[in-house]
C-alpha atoms as a PDB file:
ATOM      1  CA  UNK A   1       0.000   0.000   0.000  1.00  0.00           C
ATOM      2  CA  UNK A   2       1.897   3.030  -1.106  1.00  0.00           C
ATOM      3  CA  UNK A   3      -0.310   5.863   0.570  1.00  0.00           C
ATOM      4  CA  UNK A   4      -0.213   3.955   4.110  1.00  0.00           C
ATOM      5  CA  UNK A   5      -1.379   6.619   7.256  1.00  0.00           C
ATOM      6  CA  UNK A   6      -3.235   9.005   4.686  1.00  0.00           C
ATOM      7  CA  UNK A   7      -6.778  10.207   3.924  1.00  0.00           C
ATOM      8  CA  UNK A   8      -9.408  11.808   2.986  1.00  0.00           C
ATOM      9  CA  UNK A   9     -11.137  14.648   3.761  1.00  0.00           C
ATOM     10  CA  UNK A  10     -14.285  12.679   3.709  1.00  0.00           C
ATOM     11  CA  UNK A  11     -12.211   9.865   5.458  1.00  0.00           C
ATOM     12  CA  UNK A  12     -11.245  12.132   8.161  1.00  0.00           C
ATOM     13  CA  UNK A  13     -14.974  13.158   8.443  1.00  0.00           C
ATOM     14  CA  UNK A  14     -16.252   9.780   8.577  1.00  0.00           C
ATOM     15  CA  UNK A  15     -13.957   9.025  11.570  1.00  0.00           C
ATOM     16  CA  UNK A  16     -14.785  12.030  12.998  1.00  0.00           C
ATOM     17  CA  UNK A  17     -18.460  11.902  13.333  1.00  0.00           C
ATOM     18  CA  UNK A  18     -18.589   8.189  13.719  1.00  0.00           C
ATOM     19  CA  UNK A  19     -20.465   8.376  17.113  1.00  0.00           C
ATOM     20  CA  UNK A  20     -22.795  10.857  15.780  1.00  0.00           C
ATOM     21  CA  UNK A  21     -26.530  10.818  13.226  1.00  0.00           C
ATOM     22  CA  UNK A  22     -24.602  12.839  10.660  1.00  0.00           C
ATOM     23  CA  UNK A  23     -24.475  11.015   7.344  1.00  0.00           C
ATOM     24  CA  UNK A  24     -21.729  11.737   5.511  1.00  0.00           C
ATOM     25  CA  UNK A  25     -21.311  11.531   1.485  1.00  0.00           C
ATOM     26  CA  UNK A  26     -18.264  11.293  -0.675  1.00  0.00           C
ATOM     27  CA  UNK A  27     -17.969  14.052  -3.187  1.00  0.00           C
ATOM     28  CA  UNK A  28     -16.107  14.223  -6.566  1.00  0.00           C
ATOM     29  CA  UNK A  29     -13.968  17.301  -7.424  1.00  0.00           C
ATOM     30  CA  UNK A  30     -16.216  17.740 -10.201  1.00  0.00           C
ATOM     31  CA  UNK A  31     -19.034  18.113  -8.060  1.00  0.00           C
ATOM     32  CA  UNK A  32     -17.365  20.544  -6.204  1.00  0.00           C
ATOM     33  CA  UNK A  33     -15.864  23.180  -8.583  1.00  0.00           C
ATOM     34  CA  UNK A  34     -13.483  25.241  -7.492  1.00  0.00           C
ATOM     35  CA  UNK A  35     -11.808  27.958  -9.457  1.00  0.00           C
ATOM     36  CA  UNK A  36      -7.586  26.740  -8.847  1.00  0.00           C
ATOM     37  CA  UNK A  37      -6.669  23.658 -10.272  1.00  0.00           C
ATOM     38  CA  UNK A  38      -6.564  20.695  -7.706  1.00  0.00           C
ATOM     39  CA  UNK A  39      -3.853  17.674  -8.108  1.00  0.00           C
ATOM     40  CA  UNK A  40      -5.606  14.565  -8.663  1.00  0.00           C
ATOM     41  CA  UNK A  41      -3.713  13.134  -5.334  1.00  0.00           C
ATOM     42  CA  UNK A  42      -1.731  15.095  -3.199  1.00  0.00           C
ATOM     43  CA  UNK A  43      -0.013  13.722  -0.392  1.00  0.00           C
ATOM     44  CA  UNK A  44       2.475  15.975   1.897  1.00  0.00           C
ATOM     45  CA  UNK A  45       5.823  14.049   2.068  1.00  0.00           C
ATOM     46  CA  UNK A  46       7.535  13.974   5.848  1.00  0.00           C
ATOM     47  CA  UNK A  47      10.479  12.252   4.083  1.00  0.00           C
ATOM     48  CA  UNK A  48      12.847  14.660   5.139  1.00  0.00           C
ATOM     49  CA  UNK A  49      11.101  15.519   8.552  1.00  0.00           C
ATOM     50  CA  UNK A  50      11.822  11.835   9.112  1.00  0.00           C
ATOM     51  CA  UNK A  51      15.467  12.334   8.176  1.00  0.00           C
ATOM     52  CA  UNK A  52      15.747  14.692  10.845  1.00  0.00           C
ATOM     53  CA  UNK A  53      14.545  11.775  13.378  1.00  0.00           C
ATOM     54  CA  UNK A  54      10.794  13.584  13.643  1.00  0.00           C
ATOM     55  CA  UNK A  55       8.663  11.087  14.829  1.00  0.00           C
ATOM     56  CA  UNK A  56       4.987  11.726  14.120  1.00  0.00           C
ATOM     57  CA  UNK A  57       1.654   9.624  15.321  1.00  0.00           C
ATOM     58  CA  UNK A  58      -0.493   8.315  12.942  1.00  0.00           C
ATOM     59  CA  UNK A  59      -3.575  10.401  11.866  1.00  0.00           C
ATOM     60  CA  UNK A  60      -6.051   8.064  13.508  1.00  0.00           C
ATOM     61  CA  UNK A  61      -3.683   8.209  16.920  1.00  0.00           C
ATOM     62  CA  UNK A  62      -3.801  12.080  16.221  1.00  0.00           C
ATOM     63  CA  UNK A  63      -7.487  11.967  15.737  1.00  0.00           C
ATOM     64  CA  UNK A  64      -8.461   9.871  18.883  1.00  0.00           C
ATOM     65  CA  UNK A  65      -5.962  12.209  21.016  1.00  0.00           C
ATOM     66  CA  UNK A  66      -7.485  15.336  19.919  1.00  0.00           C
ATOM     67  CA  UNK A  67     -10.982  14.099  20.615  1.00  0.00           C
ATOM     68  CA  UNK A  68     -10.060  12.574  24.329  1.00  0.00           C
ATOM     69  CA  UNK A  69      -8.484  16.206  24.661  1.00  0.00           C
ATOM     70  CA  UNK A  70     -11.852  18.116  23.117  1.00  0.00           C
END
C-alpha cells in the first residue's frame, strides 16, 4: 500500500463523526468546482522531517488524542 497513514477529507470526516446521526457523502472534485486547479492526489511528504529523526503519530492516533483532549 503506497499511501499507508493518509486520507481523505471525507475519510477524516467519517472518523470524525462516527459516534454521531450525521451522514456523511463522498464528493467528486467535479461536483465541487473550485476555481484553482486541484492535483488529482496530493499527499504531503515527511520524508525529510523523518530524516531529521521527527517522529509523528499516525492520523487516527492524532485523531483519537485530539478528541479525548476536546
Amino acid at each position: 500500500m503506497p499511501f499507508v497513514g493518509t486520507c481523505t477529507w471525507y475519510k477524516f470526516a467519517r472518523e470524525i463523526l462516527q459516534d454521531t446521526s450525521t451522514v456523511v457523502h463522498p464528493v467528486t472534485s467535479a461536483e465541487y468546482p473550485q476555481v484553482a486547479l486541484r492535483p488529482h492526489h496530493a499527499v504531503m511528504s515527511l520524508a525529510k522531517a523523518r530524516s531529521t529523526g521527527l517522529v509523528r503519530p499516525d492520523w487516527h492516533e492524532a485523531l483519537a488524542k485530539f478528541m479525548a483532549d476536546y
